[in-house]
N, C-alpha and C. Protein backbone atom coordinates (compact mmCIF):
# COMPACT_ATOMS: atom_id res chain seq x y z
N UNK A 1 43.88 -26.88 -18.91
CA UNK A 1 43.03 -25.95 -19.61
C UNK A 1 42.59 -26.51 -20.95
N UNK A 2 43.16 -27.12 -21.64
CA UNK A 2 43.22 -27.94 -22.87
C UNK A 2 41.77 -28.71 -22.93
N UNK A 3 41.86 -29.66 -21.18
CA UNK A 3 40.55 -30.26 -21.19
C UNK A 3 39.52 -29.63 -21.77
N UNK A 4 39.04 -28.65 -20.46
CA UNK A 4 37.90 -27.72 -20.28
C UNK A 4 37.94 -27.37 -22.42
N UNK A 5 38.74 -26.56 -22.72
CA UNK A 5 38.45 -26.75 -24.20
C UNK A 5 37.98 -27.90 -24.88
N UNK A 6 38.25 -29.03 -24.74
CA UNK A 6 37.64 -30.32 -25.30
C UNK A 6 36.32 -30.57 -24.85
N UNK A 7 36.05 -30.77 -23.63
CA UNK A 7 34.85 -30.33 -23.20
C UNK A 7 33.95 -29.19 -23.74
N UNK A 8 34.15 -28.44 -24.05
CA UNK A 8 33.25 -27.36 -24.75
C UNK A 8 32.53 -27.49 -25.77
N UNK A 9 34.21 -27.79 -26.41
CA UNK A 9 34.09 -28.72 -28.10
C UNK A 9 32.81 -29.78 -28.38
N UNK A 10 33.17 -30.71 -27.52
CA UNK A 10 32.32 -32.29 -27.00
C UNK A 10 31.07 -31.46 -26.87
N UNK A 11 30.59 -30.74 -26.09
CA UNK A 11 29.08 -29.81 -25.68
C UNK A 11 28.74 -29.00 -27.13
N UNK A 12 28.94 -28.40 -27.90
CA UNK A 12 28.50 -27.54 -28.80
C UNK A 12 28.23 -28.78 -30.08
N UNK A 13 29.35 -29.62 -29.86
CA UNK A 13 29.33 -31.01 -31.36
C UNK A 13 27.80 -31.71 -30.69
N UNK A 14 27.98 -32.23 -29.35
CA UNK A 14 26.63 -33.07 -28.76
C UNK A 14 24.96 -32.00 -29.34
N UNK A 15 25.40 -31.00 -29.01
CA UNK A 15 24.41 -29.94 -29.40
C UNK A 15 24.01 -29.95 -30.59
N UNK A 16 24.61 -30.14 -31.31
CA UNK A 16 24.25 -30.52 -32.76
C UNK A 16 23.59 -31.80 -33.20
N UNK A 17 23.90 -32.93 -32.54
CA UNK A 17 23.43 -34.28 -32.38
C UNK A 17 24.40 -35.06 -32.77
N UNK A 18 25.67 -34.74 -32.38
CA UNK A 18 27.15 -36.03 -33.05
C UNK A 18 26.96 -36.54 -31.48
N UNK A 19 26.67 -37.89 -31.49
CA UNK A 19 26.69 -38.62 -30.23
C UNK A 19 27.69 -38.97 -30.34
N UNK A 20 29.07 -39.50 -31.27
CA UNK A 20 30.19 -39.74 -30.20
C UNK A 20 30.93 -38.39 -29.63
N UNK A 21 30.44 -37.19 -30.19
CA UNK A 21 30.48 -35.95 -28.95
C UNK A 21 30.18 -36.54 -27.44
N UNK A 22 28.82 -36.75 -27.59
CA UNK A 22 28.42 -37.35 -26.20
C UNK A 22 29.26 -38.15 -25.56
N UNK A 23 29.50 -39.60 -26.21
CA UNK A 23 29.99 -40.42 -25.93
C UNK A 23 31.66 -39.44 -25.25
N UNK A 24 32.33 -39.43 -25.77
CA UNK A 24 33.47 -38.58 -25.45
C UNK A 24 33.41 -37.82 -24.30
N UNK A 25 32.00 -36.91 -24.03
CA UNK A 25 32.20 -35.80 -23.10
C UNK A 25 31.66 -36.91 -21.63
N UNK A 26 31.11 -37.80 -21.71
CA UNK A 26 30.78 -39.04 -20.67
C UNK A 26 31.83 -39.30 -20.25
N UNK A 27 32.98 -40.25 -21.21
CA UNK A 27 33.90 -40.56 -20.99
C UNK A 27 35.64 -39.47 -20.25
N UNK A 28 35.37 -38.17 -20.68
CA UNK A 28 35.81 -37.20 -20.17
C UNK A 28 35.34 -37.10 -18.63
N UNK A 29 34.32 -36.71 -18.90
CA UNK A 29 33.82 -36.48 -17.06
C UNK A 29 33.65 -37.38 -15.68
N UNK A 30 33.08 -38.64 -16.34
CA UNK A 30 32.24 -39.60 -15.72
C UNK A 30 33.02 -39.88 -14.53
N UNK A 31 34.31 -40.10 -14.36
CA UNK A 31 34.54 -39.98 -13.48
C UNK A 31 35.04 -38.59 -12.45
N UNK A 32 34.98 -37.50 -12.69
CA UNK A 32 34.79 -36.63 -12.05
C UNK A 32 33.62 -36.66 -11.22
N UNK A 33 32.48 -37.15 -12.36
CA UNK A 33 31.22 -36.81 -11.87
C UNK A 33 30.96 -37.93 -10.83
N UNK A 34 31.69 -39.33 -10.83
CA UNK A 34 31.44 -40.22 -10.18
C UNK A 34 31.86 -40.04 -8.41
N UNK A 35 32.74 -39.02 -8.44
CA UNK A 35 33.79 -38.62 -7.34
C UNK A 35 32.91 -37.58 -6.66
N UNK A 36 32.65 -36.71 -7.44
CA UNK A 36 31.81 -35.36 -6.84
C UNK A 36 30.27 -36.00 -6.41
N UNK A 37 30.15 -37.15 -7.01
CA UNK A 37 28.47 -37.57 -6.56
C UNK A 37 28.26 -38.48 -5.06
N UNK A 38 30.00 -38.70 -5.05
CA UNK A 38 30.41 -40.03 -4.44
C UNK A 38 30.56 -39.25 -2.45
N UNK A 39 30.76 -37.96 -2.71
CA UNK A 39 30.89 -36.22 -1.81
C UNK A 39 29.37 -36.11 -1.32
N UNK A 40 28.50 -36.10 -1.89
CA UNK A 40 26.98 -35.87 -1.55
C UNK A 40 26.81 -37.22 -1.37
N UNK A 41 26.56 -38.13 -1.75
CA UNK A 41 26.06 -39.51 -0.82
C UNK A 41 27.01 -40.56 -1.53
N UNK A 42 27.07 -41.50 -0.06
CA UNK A 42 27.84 -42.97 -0.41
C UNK A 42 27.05 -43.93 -1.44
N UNK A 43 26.01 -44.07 -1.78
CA UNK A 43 25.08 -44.73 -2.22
C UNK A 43 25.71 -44.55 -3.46
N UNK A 44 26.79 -45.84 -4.08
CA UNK A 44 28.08 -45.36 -5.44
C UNK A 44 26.35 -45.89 -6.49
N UNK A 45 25.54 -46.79 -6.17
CA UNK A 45 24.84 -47.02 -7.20
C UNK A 45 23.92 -45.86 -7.52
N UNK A 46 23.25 -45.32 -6.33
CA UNK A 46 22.51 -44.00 -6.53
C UNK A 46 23.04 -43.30 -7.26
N UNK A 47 24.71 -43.12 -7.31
CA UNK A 47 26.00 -41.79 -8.00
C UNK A 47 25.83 -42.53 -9.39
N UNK A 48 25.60 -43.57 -9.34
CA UNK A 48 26.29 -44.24 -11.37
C UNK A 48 25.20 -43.70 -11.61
N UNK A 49 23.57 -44.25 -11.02
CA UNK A 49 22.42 -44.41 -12.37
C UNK A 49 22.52 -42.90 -12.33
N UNK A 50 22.55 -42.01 -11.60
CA UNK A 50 22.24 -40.37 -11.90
C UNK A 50 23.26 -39.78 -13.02
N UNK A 51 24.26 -40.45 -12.68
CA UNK A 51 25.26 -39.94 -13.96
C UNK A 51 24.64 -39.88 -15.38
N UNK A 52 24.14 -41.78 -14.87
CA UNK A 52 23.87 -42.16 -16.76
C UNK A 52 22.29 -41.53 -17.37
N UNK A 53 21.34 -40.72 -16.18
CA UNK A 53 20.75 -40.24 -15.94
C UNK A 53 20.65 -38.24 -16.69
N UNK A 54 22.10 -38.31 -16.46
CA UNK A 54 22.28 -36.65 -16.84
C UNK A 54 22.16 -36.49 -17.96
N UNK A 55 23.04 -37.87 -18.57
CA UNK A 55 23.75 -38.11 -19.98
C UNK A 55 22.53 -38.06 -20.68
N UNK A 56 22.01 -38.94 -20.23
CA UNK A 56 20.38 -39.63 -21.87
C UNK A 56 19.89 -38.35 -21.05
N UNK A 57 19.72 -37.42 -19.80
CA UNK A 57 18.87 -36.00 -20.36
C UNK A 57 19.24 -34.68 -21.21
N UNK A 58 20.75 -35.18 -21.46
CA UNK A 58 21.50 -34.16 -22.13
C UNK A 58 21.28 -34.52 -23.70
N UNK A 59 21.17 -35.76 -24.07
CA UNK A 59 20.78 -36.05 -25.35
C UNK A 59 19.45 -35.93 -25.58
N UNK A 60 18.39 -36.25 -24.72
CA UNK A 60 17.22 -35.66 -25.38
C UNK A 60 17.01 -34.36 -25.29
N UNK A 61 17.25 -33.20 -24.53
CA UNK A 61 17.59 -32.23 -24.93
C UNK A 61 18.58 -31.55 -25.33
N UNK A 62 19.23 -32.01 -26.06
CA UNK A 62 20.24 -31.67 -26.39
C UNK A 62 19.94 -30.21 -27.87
N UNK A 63 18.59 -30.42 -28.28
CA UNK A 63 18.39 -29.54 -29.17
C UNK A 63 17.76 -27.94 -28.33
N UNK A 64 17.81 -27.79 -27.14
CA UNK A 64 17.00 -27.01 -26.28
C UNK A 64 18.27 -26.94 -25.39
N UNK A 65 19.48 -27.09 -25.37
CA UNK A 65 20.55 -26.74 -24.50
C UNK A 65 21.26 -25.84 -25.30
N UNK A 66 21.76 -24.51 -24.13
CA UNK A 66 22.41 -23.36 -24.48
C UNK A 66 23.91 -23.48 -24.72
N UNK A 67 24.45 -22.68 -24.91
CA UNK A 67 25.96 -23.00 -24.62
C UNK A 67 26.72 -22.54 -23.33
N UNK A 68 27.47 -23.83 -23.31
CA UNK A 68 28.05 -23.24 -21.91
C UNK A 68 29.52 -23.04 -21.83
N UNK A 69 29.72 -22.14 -21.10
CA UNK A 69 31.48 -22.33 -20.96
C UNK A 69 32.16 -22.57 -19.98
N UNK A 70 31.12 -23.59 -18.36
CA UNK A 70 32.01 -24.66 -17.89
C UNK A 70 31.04 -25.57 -17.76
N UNK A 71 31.69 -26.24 -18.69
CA UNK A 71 30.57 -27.54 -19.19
C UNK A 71 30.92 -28.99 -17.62
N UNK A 72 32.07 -28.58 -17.41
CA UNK A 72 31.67 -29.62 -15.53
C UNK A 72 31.17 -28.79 -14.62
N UNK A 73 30.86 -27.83 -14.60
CA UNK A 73 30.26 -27.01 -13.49
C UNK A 73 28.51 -27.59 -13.66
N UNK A 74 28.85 -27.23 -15.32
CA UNK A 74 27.27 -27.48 -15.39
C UNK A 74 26.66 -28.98 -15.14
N UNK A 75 27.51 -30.00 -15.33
CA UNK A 75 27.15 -31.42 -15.13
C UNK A 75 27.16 -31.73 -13.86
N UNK A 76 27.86 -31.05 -13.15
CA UNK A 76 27.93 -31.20 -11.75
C UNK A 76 26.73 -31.13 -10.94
N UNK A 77 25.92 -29.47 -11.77
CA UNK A 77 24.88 -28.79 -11.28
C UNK A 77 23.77 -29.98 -11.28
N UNK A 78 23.79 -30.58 -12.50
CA UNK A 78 22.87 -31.75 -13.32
C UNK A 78 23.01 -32.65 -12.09
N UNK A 79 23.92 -33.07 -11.90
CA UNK A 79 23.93 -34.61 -11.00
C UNK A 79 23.32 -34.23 -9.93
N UNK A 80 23.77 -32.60 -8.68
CA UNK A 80 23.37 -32.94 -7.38
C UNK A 80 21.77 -32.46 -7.83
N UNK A 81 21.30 -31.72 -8.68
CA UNK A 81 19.97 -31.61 -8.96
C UNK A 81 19.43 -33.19 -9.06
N UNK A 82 20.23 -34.40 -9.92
CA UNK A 82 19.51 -35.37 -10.23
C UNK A 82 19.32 -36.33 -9.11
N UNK A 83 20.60 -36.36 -8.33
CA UNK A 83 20.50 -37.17 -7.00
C UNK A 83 19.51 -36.47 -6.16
N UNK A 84 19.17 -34.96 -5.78
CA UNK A 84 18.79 -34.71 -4.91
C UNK A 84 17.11 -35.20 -4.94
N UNK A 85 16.71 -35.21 -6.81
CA UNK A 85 15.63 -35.50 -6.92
C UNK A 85 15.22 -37.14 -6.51
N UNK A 86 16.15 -37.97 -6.84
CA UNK A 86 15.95 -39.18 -6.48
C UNK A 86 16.51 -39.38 -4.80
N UNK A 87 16.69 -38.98 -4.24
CA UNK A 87 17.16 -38.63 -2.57
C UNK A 87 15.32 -38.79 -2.46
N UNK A 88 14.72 -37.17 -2.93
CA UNK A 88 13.67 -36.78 -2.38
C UNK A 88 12.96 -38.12 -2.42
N UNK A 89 12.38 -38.48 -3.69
CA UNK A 89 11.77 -39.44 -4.35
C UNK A 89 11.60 -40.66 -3.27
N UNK A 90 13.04 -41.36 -2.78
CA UNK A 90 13.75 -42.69 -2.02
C UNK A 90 12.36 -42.25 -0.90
N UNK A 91 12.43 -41.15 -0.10
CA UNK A 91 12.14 -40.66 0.93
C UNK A 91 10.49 -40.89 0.89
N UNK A 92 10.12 -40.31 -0.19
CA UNK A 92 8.24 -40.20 -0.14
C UNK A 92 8.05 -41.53 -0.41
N UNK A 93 8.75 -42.26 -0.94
CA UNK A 93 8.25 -43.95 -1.03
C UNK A 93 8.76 -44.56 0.21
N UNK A 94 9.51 -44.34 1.13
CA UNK A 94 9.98 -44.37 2.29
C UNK A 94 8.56 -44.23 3.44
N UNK A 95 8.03 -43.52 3.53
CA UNK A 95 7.07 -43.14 4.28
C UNK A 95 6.04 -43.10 3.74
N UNK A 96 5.22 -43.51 2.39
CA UNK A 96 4.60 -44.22 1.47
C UNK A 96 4.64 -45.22 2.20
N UNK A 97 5.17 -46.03 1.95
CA UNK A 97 5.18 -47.33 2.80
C UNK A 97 5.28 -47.59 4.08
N UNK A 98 5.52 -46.61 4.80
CA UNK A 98 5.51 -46.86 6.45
C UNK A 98 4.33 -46.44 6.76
N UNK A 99 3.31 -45.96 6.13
CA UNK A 99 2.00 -45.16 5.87
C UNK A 99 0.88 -46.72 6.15
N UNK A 100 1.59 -47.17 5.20
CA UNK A 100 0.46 -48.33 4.69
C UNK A 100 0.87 -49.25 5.70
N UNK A 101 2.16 -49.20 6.59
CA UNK A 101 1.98 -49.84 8.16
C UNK A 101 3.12 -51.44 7.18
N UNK A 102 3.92 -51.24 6.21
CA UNK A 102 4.57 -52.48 5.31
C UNK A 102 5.69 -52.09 6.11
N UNK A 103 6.52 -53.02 6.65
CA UNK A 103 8.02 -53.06 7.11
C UNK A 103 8.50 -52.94 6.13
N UNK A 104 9.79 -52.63 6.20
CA UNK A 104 10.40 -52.34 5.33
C UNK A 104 11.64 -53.65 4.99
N UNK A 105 11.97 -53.91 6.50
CA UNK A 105 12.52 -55.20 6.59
C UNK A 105 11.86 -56.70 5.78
N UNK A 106 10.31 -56.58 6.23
CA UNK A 106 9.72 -57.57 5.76
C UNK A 106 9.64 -57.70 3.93
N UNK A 107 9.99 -59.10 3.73
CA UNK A 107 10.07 -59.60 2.43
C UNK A 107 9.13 -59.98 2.01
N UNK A 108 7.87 -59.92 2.11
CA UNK A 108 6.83 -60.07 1.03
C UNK A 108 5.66 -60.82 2.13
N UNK A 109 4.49 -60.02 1.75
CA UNK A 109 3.44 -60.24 2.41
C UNK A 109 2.45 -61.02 1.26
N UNK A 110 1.30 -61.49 2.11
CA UNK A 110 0.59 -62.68 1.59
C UNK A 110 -0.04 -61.69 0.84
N UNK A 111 -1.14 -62.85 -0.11
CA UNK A 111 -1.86 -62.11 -1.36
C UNK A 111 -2.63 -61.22 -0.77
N UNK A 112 -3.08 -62.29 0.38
CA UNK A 112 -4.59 -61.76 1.42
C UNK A 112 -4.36 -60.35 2.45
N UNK A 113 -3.09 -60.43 2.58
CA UNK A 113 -2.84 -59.00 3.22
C UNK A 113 -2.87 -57.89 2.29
N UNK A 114 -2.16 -58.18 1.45
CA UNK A 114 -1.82 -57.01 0.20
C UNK A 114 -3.82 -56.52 -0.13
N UNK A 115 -4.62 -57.10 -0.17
CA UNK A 115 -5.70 -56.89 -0.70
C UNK A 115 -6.94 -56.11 0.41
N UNK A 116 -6.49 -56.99 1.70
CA UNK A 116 -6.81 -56.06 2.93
C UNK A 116 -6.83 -54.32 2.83
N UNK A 117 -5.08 -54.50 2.85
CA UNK A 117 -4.60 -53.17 3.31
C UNK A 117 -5.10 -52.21 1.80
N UNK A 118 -5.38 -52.96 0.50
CA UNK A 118 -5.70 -51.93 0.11
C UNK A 118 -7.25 -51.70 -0.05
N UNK A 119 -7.83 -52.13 -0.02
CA UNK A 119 -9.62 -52.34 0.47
C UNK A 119 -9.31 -51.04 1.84
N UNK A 120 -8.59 -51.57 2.70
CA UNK A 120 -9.04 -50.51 3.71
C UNK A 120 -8.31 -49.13 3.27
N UNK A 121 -7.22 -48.83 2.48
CA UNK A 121 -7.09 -47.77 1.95
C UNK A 121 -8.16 -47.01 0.81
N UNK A 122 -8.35 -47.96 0.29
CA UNK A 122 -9.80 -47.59 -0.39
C UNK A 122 -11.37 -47.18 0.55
N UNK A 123 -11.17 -47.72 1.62
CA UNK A 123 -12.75 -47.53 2.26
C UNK A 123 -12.04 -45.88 3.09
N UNK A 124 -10.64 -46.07 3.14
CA UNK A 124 -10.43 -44.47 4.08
C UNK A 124 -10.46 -43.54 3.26
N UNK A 125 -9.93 -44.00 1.92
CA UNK A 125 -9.95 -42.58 0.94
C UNK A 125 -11.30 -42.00 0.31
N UNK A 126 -12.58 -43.40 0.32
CA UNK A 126 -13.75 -42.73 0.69
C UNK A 126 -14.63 -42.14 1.25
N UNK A 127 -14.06 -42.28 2.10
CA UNK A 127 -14.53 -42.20 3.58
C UNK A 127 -14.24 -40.23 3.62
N UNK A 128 -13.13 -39.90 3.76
CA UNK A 128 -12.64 -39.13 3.33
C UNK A 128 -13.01 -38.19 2.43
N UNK A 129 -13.47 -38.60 1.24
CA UNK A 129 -13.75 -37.70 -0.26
C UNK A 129 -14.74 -37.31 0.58
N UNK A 130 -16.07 -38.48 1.03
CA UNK A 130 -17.36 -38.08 1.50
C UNK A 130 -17.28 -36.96 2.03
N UNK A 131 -16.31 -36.97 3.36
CA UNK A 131 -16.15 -36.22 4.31
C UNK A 131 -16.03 -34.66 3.51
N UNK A 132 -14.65 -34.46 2.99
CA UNK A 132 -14.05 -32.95 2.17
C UNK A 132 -15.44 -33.07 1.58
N UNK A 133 -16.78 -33.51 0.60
CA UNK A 133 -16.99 -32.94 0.28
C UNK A 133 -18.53 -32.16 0.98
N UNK A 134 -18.46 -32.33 2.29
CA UNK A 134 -19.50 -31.82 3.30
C UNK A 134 -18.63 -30.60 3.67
N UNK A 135 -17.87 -29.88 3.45
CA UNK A 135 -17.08 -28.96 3.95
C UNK A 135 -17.86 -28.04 2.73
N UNK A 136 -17.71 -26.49 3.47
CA UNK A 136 -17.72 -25.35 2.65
C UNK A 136 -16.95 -25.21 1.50
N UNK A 137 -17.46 -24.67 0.41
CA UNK A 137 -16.70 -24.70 -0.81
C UNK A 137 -15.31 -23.62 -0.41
N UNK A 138 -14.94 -22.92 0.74
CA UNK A 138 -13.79 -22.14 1.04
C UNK A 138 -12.85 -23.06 2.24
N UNK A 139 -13.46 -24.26 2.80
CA UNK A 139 -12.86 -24.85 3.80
C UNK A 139 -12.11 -26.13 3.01
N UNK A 140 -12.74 -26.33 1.58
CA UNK A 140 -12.64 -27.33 0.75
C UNK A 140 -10.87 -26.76 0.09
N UNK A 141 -11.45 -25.41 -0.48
CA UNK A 141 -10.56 -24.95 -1.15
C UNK A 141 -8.71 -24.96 -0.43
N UNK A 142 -8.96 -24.31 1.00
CA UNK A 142 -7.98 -23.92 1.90
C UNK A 142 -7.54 -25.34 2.26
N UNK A 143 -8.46 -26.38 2.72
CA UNK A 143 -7.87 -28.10 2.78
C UNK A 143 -6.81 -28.65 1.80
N UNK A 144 -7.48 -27.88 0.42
CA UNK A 144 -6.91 -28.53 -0.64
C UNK A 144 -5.18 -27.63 -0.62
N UNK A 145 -5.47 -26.48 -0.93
CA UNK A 145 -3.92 -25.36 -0.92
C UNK A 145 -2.77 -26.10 0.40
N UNK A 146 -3.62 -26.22 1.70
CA UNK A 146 -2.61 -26.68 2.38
C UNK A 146 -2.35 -28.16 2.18
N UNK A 147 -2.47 -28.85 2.22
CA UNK A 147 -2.03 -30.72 2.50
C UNK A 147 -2.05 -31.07 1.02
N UNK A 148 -2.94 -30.88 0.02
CA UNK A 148 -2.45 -31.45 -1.22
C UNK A 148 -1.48 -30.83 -2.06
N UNK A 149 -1.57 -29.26 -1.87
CA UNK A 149 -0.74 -28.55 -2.16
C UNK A 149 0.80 -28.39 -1.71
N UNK A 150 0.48 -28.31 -0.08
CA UNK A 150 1.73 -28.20 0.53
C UNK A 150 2.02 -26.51 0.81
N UNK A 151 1.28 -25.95 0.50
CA UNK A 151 1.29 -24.75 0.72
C UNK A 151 1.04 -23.96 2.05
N UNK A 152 1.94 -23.15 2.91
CA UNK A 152 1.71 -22.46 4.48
C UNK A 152 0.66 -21.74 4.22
N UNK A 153 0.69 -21.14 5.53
CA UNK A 153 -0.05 -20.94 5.99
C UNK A 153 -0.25 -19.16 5.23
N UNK A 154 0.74 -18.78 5.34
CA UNK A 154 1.06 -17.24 4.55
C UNK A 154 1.06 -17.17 3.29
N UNK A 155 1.65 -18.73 2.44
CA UNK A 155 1.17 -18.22 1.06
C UNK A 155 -0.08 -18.70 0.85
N UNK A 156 -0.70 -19.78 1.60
CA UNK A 156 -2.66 -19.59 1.33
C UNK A 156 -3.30 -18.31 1.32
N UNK A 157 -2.76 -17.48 2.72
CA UNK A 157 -3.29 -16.26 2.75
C UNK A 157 -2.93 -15.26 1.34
N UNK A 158 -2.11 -15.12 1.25
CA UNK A 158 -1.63 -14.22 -0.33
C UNK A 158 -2.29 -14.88 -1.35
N UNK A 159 -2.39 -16.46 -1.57
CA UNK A 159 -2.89 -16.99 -2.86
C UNK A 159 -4.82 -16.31 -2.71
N UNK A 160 -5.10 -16.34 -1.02
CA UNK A 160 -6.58 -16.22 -1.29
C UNK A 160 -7.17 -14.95 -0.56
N UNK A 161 -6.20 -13.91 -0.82
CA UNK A 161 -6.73 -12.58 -0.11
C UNK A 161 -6.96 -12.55 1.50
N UNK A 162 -6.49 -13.05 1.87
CA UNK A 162 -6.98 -13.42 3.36
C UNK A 162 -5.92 -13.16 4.30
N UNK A 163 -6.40 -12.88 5.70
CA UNK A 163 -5.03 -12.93 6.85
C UNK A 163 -4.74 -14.53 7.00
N UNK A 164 -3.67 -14.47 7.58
CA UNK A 164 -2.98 -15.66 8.31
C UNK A 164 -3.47 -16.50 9.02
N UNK A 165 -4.34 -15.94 9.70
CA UNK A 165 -5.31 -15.53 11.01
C UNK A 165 -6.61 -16.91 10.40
N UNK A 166 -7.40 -15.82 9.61
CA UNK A 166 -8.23 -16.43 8.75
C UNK A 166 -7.70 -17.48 8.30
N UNK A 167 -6.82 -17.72 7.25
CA UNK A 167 -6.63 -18.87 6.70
C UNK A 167 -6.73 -19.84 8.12
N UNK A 168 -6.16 -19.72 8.92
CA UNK A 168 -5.62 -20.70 9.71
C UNK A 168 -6.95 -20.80 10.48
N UNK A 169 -7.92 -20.30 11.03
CA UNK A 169 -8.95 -20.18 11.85
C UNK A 169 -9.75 -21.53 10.95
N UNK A 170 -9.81 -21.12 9.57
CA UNK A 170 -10.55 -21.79 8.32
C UNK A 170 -10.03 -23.37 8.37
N UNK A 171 -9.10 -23.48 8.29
CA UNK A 171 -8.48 -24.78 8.17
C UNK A 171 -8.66 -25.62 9.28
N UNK A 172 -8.61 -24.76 10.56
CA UNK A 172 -8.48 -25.75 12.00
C UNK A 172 -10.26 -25.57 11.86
N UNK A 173 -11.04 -25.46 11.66
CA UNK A 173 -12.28 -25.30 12.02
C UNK A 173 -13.06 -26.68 10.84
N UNK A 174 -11.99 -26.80 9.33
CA UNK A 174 -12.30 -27.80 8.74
C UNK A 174 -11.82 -29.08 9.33
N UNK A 175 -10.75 -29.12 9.79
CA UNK A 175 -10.32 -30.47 10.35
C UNK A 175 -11.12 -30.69 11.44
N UNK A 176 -11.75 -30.15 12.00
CA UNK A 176 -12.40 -30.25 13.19
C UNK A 176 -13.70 -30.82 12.93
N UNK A 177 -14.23 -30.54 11.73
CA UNK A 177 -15.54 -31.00 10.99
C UNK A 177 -14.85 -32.33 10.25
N UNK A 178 -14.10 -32.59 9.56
CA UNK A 178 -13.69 -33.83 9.25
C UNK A 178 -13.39 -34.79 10.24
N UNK A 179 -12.96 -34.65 11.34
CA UNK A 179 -12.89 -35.15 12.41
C UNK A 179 -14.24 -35.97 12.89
N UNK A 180 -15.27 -34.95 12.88
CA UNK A 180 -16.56 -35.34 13.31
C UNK A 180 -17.04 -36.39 12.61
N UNK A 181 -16.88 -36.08 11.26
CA UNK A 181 -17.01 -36.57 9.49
C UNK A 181 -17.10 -38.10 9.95
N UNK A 182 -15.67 -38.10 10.20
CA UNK A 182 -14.87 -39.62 10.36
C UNK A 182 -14.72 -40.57 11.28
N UNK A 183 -15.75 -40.07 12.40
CA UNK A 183 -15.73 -40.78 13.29
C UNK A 183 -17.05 -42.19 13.13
């Protein structure tokens, strides 16, 4: 129990801006936090940088942090929030790159490929703009809410007064014209 008091201590002093507070409440936890990160994924390097990750976000806000009274609950909260964000992150550059058709295995492609693939990413993403912008200014809109947004099908409808029905009639009727667009 003594800890958890030192810990508190360490959080309200860091709060103020005494970094060997910080330093101290790192050295207190770090390995807790290294153990509990080590529980959500094996990846021990993914578990260190997020640690050292929590830390420098706890010092720059450190003037905008409340007080807490379980200061490892709350670091805990910090890490699987911070891993989960860099999890996500791993993933969209993951399929980012399987997008652009790059192995992942493969160690480095020529100058002349690299310049290809992005010329032809450039002629599709024009290709493209052209296309969205021959669409109705409501088929444009609903294109954009779903795929750039990420937004279903039910909260398009709520964001734009509309049934489900509609939204969805709207959207399959634009891809269907982009389709044409792009051929």
């Amino acid at each position: 129990m003594q800890l958890e008091g030192d810990d508190r201590t360490y959080w309200e002093q860091m709060r103020l801006g005494d970094k060997q507070a910080l330093f101290e409440l790192y050295n207190s936890m770090y390995f807790h936090l290294i153990r509990f990160g080590l529980k959500i994924n094996a990846d021990d390097e993914l578990v260190k940088d997020c640690v050292n990750q929590v830390f420098l976000n706890l010092w720059d806000k450190r003037s905008r942090l409340a007080a807490v009274d379980n200061v490892k609950a709350y670091l805990m909260t910090s890490l699987k929030r911070c891993m989960l964000d860099q999890l996500s992150y791993l993933d969209k550059m993951s399929v980012a790159v399987s997008k652009m058709g790059i192995e992942e295995d493969q160690s480095e492609l020529s100058y002349e490929e690299i310049i290809i693939r992005l010329q032809d990413n450039d002629e599709l993403r024009d290709k493209l703009r052209l296309a969205i912008g021959k669409l109705t200014p409501r088929q444009m809109e609903l294109i954009q809410l779903r795929f750039f947004d990420g937004l279903s099908y039910e909260e398009i409808a709520d964001k734009t007064s509309q049934t489900v029905k509609t939204a969805y009639n709207t959207i399959y009727d634009a891809i269907k014209t982009l389709r044409k667009l792009l051929k």
